[in-house]
N, C-alpha and C. Protein backbone atom coordinates (compact mmCIF):
# COMPACT_ATOMS: atom_id res chain seq x y z
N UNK A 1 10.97 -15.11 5.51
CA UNK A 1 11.31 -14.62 4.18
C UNK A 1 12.75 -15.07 3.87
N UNK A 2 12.82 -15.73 2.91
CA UNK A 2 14.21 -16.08 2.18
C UNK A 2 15.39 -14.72 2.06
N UNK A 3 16.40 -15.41 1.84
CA UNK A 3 17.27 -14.47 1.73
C UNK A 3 17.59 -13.71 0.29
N UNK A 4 17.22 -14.55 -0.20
CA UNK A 4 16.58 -14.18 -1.80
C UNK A 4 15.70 -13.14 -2.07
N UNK A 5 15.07 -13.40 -1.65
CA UNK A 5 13.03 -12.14 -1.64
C UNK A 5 13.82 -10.98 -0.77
N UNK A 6 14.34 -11.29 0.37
CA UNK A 6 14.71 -9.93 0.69
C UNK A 6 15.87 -8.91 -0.20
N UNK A 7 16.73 -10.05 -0.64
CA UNK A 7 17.60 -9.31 -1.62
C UNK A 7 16.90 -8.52 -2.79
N UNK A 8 15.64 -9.32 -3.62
CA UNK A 8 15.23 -8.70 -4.34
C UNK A 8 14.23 -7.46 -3.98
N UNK A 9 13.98 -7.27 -2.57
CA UNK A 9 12.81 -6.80 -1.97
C UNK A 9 13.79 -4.67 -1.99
N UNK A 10 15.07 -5.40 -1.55
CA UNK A 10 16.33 -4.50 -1.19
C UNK A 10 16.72 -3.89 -2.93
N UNK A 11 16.59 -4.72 -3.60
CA UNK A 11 16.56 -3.81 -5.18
C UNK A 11 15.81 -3.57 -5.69
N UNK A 12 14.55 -3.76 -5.32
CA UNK A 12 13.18 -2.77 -5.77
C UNK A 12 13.14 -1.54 -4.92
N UNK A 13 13.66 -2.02 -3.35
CA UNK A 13 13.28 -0.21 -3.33
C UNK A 13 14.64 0.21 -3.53
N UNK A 14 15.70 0.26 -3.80
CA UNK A 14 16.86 0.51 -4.05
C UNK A 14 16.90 1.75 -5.81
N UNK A 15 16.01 0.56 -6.44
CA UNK A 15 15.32 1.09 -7.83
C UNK A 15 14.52 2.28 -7.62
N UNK A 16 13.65 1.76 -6.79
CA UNK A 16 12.59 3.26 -6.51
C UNK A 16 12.97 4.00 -6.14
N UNK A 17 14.20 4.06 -5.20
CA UNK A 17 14.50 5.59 -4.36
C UNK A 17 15.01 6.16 -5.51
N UNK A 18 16.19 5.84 -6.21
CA UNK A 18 16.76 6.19 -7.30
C UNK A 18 15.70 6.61 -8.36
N UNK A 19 14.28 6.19 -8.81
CA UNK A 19 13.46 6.90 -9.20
C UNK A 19 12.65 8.24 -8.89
N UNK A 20 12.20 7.91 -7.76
CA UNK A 20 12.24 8.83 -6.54
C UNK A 20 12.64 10.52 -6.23
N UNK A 21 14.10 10.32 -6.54
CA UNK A 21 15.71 11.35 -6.78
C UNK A 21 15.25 11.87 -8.37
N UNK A 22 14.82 10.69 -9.26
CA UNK A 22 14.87 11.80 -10.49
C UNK A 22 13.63 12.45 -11.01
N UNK A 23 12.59 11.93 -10.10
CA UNK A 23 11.24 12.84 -9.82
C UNK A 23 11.51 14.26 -9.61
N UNK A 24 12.52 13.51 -8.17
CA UNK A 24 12.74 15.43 -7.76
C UNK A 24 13.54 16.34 -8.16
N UNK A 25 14.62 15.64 -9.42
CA UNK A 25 15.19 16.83 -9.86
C UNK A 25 14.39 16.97 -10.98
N UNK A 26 13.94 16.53 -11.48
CA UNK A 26 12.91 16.95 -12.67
C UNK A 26 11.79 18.24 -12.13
N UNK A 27 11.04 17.72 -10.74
CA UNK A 27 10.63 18.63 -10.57
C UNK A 27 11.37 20.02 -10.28
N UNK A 28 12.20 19.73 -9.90
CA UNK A 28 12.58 21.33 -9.65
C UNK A 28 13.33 22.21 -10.35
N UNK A 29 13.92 21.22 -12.13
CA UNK A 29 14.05 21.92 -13.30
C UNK A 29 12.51 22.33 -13.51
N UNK A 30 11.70 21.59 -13.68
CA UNK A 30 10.21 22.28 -13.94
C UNK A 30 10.14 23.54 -13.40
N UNK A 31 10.06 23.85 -12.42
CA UNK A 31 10.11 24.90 -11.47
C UNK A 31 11.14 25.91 -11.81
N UNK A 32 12.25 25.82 -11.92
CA UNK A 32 12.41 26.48 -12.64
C UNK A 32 12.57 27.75 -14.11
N UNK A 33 12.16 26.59 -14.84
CA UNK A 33 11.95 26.87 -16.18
C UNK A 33 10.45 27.26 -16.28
N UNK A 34 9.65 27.29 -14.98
CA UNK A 34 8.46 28.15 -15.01
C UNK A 34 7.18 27.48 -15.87
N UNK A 35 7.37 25.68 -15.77
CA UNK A 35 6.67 25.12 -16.72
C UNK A 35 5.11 24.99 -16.04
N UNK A 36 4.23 24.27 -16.76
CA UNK A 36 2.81 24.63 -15.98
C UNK A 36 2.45 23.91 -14.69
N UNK A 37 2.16 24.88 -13.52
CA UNK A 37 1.85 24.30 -12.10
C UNK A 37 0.78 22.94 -12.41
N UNK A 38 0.02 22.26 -12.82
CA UNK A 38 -0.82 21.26 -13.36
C UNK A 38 0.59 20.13 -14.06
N UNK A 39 1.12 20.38 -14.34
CA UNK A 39 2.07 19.09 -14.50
C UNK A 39 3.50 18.75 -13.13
N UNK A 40 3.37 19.63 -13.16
CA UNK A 40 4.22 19.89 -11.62
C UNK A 40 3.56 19.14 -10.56
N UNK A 41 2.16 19.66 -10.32
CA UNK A 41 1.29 19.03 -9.41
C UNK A 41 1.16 17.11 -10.20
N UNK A 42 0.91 17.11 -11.07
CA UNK A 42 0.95 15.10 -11.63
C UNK A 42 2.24 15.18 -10.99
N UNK A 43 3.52 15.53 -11.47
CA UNK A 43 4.57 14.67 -11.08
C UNK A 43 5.19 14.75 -9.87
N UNK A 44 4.55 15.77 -9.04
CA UNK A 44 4.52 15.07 -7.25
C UNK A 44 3.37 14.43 -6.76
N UNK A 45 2.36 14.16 -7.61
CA UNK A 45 1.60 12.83 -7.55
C UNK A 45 2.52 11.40 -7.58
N UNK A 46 2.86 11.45 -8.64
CA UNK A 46 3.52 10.20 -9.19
C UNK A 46 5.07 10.13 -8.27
N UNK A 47 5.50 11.22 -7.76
CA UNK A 47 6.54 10.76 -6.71
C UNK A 47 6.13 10.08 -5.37
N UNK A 48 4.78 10.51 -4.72
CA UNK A 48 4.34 10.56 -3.62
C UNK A 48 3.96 8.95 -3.70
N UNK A 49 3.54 8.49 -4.97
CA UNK A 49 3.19 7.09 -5.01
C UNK A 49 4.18 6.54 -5.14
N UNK A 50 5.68 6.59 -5.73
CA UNK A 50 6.51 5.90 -5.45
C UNK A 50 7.23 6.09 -3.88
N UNK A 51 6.86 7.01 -3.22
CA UNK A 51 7.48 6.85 -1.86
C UNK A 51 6.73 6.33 -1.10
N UNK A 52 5.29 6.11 -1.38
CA UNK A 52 4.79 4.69 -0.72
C UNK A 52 5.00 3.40 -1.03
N UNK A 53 5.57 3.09 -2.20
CA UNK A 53 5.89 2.30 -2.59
C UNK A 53 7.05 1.19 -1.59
N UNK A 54 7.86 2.41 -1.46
CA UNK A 54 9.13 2.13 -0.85
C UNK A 54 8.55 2.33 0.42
N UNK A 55 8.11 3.13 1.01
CA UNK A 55 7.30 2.32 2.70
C UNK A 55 6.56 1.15 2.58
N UNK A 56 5.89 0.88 1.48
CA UNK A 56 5.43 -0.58 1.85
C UNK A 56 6.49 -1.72 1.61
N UNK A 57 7.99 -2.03 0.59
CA UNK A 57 8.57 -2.41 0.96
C UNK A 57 9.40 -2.45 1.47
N UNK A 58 9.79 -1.06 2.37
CA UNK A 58 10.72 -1.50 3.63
C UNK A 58 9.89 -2.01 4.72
N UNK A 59 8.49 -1.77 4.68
CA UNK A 59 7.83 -2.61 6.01
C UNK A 59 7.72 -3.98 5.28
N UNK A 60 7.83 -4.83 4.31
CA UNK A 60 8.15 -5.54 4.23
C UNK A 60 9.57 -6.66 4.37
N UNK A 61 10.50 -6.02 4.56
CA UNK A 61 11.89 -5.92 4.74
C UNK A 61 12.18 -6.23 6.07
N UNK A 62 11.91 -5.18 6.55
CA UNK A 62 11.94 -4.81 8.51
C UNK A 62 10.42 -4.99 8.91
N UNK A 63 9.79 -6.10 9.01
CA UNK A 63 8.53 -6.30 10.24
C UNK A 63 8.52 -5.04 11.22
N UNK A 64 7.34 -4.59 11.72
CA UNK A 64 6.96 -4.64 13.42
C UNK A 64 7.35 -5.58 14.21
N UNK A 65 8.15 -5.51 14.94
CA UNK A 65 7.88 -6.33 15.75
C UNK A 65 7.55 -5.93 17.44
N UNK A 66 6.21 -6.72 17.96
CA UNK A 66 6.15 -6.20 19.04
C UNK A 66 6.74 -6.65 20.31
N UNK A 67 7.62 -6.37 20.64
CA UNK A 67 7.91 -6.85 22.19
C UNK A 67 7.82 -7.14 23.71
């Protein structure tokens, strides 16, 4: 992998975590403000898929490697 692709590989999840962070403070103004458990539940859907996101490209980033 180029040094390029990894740089850009390093600001996509860089992007996502930072998306990630405002999932979770959103959720937990939700929670707060006592808004409906059914949208609460979507938007730790939609976090949970961006934190796979970012495991599939940091295993893209950093290989297995077996030794």
């Amino acid at each position: 992998m180029s040094d390029q692709d990894q740089s850009e590989l390093r600001l996509m999840a860089a992007r996502l975590r930072q998306e990630h962070e405002d999932y979770d403070v959103a959720i937990n103004a939700m929670i707060k403000i006592g808004c409906d458990a059914l949208r609460i539940q979507r938007m730790k859907k939609k976090k949970l898929v961006i934190k796979d996101k970012i495991s599939k490209i940091e295993d893209q980033i950093i290989p297995d490697i077996i030794a």
